[in-house]
PDB file of N, CA and C in Angstrom:
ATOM      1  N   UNK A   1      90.449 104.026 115.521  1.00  0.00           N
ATOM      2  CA  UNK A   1      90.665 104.228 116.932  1.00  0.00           C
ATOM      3  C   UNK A   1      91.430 103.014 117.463  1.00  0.00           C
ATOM      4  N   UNK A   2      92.337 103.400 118.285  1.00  0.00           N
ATOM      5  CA  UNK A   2      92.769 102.057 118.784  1.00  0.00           C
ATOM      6  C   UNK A   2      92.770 101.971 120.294  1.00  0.00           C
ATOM      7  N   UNK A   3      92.397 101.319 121.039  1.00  0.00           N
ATOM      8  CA  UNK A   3      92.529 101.074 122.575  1.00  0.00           C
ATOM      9  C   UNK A   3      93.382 100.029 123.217  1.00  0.00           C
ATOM     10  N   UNK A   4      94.346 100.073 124.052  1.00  0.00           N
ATOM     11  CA  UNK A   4      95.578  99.132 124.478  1.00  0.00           C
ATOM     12  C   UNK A   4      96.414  98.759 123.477  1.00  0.00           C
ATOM     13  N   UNK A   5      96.731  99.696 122.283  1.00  0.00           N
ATOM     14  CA  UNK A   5      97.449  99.429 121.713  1.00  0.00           C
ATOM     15  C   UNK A   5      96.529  98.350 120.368  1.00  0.00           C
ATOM     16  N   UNK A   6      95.629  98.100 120.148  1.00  0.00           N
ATOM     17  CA  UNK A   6      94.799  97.660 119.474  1.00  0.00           C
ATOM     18  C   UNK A   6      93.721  98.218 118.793  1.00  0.00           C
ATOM     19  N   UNK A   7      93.618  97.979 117.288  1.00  0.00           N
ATOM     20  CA  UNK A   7      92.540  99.171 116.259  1.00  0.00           C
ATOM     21  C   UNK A   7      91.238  98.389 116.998  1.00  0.00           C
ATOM     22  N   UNK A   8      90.786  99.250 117.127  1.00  0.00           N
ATOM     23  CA  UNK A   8      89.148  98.899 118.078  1.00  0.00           C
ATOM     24  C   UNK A   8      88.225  99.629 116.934  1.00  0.00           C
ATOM     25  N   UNK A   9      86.860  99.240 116.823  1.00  0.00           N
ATOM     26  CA  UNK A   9      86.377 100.314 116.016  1.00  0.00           C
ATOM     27  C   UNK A   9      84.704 100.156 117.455  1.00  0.00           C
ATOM     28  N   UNK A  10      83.961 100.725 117.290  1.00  0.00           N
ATOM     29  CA  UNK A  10      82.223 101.472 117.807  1.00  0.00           C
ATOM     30  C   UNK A  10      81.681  99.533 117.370  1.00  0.00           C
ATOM     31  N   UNK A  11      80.507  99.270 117.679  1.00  0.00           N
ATOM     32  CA  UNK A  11      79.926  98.339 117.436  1.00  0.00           C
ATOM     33  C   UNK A  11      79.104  98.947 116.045  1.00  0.00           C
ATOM     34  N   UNK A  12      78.595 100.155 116.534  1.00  0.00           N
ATOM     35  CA  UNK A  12      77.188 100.699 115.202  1.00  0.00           C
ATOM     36  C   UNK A  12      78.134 100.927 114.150  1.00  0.00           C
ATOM     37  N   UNK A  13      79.837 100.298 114.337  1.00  0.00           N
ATOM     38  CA  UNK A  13      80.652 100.875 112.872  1.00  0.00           C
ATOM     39  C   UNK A  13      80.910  99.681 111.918  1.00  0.00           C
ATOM     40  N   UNK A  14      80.515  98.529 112.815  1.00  0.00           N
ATOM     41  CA  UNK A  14      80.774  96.951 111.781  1.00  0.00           C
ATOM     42  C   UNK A  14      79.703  96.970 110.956  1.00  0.00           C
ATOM     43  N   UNK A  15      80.319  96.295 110.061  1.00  0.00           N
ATOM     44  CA  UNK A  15      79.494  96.491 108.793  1.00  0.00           C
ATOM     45  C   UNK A  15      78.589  95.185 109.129  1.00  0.00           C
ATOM     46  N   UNK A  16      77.760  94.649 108.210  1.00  0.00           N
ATOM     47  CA  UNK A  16      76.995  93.522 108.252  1.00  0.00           C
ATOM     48  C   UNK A  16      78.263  92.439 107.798  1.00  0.00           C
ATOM     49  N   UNK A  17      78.312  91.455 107.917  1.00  0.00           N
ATOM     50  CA  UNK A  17      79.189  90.080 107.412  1.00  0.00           C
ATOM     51  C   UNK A  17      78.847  90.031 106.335  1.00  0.00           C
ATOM     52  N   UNK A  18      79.537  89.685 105.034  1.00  0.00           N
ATOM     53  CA  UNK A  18      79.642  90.135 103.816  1.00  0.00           C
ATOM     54  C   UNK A  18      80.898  89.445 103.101  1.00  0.00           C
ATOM     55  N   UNK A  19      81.122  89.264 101.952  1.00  0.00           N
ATOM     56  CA  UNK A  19      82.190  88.783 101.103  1.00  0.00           C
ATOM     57  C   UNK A  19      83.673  89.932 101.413  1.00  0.00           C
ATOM     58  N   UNK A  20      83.056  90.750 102.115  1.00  0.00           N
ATOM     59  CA  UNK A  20      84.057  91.341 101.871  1.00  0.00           C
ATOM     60  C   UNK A  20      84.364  92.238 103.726  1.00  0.00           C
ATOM     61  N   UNK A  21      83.555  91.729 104.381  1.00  0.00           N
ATOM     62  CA  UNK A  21      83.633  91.923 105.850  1.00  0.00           C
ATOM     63  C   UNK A  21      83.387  91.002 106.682  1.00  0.00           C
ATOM     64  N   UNK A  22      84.109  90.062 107.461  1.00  0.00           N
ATOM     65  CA  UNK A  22      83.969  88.828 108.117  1.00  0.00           C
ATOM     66  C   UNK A  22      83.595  89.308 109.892  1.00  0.00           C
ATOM     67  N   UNK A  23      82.785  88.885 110.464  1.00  0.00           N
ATOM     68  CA  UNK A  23      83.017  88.897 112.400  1.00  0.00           C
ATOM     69  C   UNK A  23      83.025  87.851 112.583  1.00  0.00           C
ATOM     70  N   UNK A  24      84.348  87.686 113.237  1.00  0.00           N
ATOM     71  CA  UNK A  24      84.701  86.835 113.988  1.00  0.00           C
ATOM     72  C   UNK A  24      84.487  87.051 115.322  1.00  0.00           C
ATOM     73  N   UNK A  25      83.724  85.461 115.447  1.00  0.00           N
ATOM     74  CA  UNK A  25      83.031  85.674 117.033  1.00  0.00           C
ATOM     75  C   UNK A  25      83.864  84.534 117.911  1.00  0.00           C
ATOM     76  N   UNK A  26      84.809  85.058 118.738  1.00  0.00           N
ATOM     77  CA  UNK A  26      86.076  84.317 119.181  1.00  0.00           C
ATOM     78  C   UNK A  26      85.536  83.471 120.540  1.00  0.00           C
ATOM     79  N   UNK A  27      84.036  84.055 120.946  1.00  0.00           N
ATOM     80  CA  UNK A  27      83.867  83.324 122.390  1.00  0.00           C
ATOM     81  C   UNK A  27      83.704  81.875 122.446  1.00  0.00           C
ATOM     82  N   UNK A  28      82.952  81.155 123.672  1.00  0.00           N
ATOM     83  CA  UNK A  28      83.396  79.880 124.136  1.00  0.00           C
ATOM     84  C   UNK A  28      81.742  79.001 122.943  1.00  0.00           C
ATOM     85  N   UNK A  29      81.370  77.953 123.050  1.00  0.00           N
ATOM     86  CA  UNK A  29      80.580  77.535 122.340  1.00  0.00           C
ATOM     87  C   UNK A  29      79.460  78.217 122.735  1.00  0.00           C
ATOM     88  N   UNK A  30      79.519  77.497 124.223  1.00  0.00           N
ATOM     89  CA  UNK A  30      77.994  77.861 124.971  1.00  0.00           C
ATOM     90  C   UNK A  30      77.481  79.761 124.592  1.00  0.00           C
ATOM     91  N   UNK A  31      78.286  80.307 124.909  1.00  0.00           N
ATOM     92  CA  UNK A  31      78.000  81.561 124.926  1.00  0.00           C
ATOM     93  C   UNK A  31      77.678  81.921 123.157  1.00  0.00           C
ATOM     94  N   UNK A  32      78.099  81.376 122.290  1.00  0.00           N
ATOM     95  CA  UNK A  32      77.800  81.719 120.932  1.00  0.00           C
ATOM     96  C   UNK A  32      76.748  80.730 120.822  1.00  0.00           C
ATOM     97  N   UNK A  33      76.138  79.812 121.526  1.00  0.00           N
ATOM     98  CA  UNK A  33      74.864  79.336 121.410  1.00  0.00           C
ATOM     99  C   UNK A  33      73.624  80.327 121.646  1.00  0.00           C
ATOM    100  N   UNK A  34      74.240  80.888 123.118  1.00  0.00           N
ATOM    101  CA  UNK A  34      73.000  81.884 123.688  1.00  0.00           C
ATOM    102  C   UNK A  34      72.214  82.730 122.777  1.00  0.00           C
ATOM    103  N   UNK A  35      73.448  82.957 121.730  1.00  0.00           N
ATOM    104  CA  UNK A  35      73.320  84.198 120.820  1.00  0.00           C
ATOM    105  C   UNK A  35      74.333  84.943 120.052  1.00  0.00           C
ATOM    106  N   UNK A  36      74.536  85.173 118.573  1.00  0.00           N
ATOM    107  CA  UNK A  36      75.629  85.544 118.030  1.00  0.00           C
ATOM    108  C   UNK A  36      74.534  86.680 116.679  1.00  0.00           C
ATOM    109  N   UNK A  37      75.744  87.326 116.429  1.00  0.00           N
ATOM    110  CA  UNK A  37      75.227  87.594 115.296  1.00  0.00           C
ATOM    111  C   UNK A  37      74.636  87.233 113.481  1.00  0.00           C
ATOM    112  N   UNK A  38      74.034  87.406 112.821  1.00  0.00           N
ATOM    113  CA  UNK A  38      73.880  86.745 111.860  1.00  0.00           C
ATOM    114  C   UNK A  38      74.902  86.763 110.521  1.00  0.00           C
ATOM    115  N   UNK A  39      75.113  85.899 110.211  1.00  0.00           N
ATOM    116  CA  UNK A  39      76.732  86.020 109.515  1.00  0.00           C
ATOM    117  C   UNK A  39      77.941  86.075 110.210  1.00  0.00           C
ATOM    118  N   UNK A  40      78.036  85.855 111.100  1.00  0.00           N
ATOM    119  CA  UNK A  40      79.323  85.582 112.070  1.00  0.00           C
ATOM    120  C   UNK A  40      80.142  84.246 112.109  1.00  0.00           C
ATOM    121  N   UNK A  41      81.086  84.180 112.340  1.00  0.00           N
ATOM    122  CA  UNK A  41      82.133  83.153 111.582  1.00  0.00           C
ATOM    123  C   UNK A  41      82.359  82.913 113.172  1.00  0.00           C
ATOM    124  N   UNK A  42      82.389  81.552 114.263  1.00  0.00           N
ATOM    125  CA  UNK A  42      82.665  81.487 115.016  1.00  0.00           C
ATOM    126  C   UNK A  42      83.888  80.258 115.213  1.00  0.00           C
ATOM    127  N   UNK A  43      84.503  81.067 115.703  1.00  0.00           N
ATOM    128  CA  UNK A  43      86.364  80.041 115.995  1.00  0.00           C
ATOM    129  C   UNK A  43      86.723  80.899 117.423  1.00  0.00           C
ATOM    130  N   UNK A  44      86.212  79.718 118.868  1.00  0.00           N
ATOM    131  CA  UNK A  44      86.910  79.798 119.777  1.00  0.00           C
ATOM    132  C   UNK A  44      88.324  80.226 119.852  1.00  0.00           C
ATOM    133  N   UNK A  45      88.698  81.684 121.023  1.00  0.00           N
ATOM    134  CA  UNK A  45      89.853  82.062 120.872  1.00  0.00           C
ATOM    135  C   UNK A  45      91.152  81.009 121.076  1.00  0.00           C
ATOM    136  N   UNK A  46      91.148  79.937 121.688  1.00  0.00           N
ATOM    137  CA  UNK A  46      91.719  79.005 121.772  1.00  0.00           C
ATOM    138  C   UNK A  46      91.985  78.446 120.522  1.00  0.00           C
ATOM    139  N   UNK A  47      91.474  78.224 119.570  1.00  0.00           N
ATOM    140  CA  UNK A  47      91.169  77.492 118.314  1.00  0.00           C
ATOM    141  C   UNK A  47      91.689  78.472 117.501  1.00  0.00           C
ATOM    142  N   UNK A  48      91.751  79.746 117.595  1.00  0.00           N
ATOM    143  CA  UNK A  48      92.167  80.479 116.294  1.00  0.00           C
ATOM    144  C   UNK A  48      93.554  80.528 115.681  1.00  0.00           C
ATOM    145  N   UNK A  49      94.405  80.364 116.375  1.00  0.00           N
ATOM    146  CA  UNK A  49      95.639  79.656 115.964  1.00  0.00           C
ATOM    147  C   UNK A  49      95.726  78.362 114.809  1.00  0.00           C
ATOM    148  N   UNK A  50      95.119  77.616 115.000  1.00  0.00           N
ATOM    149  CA  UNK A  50      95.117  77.055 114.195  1.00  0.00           C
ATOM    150  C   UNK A  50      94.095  76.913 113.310  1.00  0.00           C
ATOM    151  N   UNK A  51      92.893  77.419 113.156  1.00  0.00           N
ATOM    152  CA  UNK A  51      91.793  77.864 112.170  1.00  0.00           C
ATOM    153  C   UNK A  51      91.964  79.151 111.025  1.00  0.00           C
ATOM    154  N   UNK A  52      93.176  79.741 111.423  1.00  0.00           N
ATOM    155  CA  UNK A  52      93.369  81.129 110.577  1.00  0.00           C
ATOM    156  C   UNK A  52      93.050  80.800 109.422  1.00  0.00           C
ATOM    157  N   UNK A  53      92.953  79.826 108.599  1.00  0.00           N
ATOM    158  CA  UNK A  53      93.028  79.068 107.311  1.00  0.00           C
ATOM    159  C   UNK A  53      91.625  79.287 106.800  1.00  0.00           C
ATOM    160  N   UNK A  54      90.684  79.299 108.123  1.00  0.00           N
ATOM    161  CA  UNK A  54      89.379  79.910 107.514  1.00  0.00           C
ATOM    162  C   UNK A  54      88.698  80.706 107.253  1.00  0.00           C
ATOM    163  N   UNK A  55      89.892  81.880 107.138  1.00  0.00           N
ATOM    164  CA  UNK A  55      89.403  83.285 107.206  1.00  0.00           C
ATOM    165  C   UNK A  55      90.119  83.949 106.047  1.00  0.00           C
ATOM    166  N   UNK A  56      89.075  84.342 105.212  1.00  0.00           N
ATOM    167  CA  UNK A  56      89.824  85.443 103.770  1.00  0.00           C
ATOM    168  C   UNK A  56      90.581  86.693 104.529  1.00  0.00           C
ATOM    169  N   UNK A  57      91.899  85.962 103.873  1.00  0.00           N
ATOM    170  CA  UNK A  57      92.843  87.369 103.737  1.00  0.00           C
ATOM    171  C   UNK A  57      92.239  88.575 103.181  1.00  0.00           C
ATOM    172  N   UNK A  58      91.535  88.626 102.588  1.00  0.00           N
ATOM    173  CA  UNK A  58      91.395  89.759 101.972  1.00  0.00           C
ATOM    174  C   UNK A  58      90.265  90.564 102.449  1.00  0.00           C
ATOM    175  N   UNK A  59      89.443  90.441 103.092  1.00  0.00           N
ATOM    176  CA  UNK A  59      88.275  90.838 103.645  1.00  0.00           C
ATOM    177  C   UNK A  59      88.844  91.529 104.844  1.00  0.00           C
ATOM    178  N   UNK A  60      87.692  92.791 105.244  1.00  0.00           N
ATOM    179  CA  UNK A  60      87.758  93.465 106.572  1.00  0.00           C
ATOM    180  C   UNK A  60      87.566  92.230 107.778  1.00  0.00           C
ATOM    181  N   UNK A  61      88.227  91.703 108.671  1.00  0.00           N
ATOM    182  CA  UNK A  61      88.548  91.309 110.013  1.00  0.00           C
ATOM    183  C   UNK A  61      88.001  92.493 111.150  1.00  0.00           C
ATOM    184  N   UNK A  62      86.883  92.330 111.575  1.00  0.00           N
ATOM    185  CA  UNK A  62      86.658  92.552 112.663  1.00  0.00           C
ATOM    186  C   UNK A  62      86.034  91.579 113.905  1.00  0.00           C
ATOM    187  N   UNK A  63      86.615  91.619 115.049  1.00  0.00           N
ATOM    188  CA  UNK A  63      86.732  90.532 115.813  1.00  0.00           C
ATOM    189  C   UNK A  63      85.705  90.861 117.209  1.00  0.00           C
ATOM    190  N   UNK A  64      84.977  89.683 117.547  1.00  0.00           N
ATOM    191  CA  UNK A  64      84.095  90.065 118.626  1.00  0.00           C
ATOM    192  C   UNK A  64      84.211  89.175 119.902  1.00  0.00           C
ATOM    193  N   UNK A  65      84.133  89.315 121.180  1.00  0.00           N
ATOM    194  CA  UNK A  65      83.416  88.481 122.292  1.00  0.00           C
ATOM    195  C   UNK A  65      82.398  88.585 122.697  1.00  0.00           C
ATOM    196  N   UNK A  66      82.499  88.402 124.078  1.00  0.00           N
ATOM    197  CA  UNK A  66      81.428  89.219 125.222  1.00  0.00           C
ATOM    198  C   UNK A  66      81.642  90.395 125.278  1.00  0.00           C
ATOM    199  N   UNK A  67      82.587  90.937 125.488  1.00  0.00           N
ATOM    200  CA  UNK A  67      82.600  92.177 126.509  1.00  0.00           C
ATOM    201  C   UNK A  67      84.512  93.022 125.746  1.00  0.00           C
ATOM    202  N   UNK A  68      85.036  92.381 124.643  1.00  0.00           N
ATOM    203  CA  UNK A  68      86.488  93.154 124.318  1.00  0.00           C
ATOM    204  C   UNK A  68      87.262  92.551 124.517  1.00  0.00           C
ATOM    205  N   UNK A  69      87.721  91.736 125.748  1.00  0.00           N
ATOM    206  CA  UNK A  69      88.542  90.986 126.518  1.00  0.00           C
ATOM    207  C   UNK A  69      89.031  90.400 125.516  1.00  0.00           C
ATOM    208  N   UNK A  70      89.028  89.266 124.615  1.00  0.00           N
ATOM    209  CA  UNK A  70      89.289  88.138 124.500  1.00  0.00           C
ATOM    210  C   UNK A  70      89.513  88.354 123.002  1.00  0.00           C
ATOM    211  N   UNK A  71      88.581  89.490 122.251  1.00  0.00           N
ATOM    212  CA  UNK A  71      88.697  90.136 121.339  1.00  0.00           C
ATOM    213  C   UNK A  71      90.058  90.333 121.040  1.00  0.00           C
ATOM    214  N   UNK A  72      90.246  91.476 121.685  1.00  0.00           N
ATOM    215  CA  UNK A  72      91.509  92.308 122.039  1.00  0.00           C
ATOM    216  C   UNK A  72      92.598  91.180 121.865  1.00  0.00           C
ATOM    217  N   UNK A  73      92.738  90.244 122.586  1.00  0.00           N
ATOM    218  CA  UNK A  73      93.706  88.968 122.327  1.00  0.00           C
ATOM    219  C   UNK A  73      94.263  88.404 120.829  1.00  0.00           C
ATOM    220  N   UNK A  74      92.871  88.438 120.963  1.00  0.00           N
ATOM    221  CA  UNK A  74      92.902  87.405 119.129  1.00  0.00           C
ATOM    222  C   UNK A  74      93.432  88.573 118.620  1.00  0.00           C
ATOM    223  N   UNK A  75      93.033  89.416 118.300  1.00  0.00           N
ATOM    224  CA  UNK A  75      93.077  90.365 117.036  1.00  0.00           C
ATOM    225  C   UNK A  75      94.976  91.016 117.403  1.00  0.00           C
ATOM    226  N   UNK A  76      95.685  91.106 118.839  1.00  0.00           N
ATOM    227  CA  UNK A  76      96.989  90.979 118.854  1.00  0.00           C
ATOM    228  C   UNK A  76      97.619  90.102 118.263  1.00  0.00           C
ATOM    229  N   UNK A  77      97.014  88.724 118.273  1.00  0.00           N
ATOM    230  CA  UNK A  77      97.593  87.322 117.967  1.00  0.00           C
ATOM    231  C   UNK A  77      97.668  87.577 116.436  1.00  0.00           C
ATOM    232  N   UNK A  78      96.829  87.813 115.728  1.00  0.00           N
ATOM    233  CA  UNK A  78      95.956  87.935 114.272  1.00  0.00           C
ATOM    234  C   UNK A  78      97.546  89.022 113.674  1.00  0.00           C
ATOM    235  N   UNK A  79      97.215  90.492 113.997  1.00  0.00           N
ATOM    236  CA  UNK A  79      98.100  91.130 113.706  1.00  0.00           C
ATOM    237  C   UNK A  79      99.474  91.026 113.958  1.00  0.00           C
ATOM    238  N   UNK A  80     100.060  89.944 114.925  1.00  0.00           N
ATOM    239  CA  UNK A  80     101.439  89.240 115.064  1.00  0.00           C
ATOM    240  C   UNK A  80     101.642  88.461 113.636  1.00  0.00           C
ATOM    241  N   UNK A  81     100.746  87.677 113.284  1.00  0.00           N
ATOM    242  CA  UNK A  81     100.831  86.837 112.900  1.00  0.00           C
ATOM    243  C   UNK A  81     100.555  87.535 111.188  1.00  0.00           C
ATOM    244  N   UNK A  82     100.391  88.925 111.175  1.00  0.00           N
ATOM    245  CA  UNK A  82     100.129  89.373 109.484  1.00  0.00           C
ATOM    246  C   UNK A  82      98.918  89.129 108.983  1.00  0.00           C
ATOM    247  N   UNK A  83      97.761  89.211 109.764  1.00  0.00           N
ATOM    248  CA  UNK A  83      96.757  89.109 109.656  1.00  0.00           C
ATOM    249  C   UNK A  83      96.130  90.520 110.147  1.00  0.00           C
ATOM    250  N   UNK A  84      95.759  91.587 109.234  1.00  0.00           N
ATOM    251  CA  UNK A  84      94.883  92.935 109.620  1.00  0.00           C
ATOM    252  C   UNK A  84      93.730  92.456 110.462  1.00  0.00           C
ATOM    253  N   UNK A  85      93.045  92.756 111.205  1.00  0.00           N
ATOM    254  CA  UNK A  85      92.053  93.033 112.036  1.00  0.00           C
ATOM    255  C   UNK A  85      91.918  93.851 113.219  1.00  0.00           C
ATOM    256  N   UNK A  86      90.553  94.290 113.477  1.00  0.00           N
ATOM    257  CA  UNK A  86      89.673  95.048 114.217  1.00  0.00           C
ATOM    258  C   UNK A  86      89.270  94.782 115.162  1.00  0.00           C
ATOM    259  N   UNK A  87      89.300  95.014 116.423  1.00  0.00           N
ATOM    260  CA  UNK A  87      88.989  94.567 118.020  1.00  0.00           C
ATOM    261  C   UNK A  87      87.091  95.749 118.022  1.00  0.00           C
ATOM    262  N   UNK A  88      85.896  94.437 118.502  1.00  0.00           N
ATOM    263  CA  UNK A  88      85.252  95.739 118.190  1.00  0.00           C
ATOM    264  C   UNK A  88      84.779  95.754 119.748  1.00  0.00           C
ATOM    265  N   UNK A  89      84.506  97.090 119.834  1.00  0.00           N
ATOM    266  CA  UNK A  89      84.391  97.589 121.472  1.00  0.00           C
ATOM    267  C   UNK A  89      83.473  97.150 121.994  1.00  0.00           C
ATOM    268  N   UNK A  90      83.516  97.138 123.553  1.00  0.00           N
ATOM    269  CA  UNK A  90      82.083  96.269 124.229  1.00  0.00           C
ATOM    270  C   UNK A  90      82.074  94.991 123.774  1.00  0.00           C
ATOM    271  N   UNK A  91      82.031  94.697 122.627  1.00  0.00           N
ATOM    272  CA  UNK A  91      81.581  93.071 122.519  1.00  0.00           C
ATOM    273  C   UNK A  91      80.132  93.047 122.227  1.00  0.00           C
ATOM    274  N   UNK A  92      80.083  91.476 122.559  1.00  0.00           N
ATOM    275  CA  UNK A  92      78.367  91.061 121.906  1.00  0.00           C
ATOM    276  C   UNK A  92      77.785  91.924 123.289  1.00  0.00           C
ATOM    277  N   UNK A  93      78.115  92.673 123.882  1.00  0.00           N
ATOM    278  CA  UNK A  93      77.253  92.846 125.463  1.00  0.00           C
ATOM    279  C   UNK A  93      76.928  94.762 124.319  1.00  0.00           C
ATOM    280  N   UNK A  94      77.677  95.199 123.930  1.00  0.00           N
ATOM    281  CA  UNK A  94      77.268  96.351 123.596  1.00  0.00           C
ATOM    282  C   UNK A  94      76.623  95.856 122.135  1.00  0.00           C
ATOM    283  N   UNK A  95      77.247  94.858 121.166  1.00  0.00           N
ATOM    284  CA  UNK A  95      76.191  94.880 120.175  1.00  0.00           C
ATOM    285  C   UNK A  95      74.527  94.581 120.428  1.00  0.00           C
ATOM    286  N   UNK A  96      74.176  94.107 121.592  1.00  0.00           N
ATOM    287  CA  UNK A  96      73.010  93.287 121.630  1.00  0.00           C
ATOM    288  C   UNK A  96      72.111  94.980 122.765  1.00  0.00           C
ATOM    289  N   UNK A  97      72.980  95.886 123.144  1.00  0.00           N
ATOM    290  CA  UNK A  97      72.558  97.191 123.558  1.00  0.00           C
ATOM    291  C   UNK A  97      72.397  97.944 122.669  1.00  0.00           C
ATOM    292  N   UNK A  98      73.197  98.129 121.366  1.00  0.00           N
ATOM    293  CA  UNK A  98      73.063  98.755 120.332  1.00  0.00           C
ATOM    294  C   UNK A  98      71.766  97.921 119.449  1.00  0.00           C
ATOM    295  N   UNK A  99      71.284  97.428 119.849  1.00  0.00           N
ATOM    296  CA  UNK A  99      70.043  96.845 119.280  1.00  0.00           C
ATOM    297  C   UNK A  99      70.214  96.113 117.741  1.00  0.00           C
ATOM    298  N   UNK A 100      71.700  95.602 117.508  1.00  0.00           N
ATOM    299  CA  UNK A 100      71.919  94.994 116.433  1.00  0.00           C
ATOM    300  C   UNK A 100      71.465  93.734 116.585  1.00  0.00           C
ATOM    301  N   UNK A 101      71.135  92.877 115.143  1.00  0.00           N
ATOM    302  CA  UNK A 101      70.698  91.588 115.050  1.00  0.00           C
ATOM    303  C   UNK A 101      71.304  90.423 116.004  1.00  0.00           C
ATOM    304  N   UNK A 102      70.617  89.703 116.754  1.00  0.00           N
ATOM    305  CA  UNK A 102      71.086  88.521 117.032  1.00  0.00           C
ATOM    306  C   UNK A 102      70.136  87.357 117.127  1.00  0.00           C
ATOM    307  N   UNK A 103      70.879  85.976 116.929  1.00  0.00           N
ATOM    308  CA  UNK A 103      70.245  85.041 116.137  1.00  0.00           C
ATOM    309  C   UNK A 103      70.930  83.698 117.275  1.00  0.00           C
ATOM    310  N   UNK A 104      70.181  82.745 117.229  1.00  0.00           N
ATOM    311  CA  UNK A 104      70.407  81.743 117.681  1.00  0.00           C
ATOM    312  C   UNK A 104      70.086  79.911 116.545  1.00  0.00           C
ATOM    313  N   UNK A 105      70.853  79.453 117.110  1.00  0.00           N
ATOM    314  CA  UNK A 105      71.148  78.450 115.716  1.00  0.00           C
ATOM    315  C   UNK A 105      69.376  77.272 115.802  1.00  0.00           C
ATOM    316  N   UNK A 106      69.094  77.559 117.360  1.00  0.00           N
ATOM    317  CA  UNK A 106      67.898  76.581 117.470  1.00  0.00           C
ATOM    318  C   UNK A 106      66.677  77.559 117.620  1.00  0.00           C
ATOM    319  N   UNK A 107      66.534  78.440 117.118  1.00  0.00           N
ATOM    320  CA  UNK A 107      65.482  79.019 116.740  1.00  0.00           C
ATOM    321  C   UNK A 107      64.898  80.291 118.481  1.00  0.00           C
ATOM    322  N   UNK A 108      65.600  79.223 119.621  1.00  0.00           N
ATOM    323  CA  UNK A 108      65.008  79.903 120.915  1.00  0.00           C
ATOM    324  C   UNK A 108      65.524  81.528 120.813  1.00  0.00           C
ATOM    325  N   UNK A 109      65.108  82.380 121.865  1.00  0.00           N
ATOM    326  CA  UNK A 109      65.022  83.840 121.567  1.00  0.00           C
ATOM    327  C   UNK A 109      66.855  83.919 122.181  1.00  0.00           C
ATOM    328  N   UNK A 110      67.523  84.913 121.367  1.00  0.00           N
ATOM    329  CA  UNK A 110      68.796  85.689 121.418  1.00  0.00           C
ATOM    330  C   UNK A 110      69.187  86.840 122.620  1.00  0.00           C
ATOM    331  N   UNK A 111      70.333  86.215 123.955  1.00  0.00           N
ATOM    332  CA  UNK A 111      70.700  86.985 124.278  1.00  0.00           C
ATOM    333  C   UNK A 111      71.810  86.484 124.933  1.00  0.00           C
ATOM    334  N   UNK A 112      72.678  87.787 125.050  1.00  0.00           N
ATOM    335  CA  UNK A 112      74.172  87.137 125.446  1.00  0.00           C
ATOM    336  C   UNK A 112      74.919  87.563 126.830  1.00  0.00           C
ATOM    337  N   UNK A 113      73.480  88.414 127.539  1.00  0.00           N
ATOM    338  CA  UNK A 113      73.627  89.069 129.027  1.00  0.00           C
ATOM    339  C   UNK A 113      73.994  87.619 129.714  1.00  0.00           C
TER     340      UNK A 113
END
């Protein structure tokens, strides 16, 4: 599926993070403090320009924020640049509605409302 011209996929369609499926979680620090998913690769959208280096070419790219916005950005930037990836819809605001895992790095409880 693609939306604005960008492959978007469902949140309940990302796979778990895996050797062979990366999420990239593009938001600001604070907000990937509140709460991110488990196995999520986080590189501020600002920063991803020059971090691409840490991301396997070869693996599924699907890309997350809050809410799509910022998503949607990177993953234009990503695919300019010859890099495949996935804009995934809603963001952490629909993964954390879809009742998927989220995790915080200091143990306090996960949310990204």
């Amino acid at each position: 599926m693609t939306s604005g011209g960008v492959p978007t996929v469902h949140v309940g369609d990302v796979p778990e993070p895996s050797s062979t499926a990366i999420l990239l979680d593009v938001r600001e620090n604070d907000e990937w403090e509140q709460g991110h998913a488990p196995g999520a690769i986080h590189i501020p959208l600002a920063d991803v320009p020059t971090r691409m280096g840490e991301l396997d070419p070869d693996a599924d790219l699907y890309v997350v924020c809050k809410g799509g916005g910022r998503s949607a950005q990177a993953v234009r930037f990503l695919l300019h640049s010859g890099v495949e990836a996935t804009n995934v819809d809603g963001g952490m605001v629909a993964w954390q509605q879809a009742g998927r895992p989220l995790i915080t790095d200091d143990g306090r409880p996960a949310s990204v409302y």
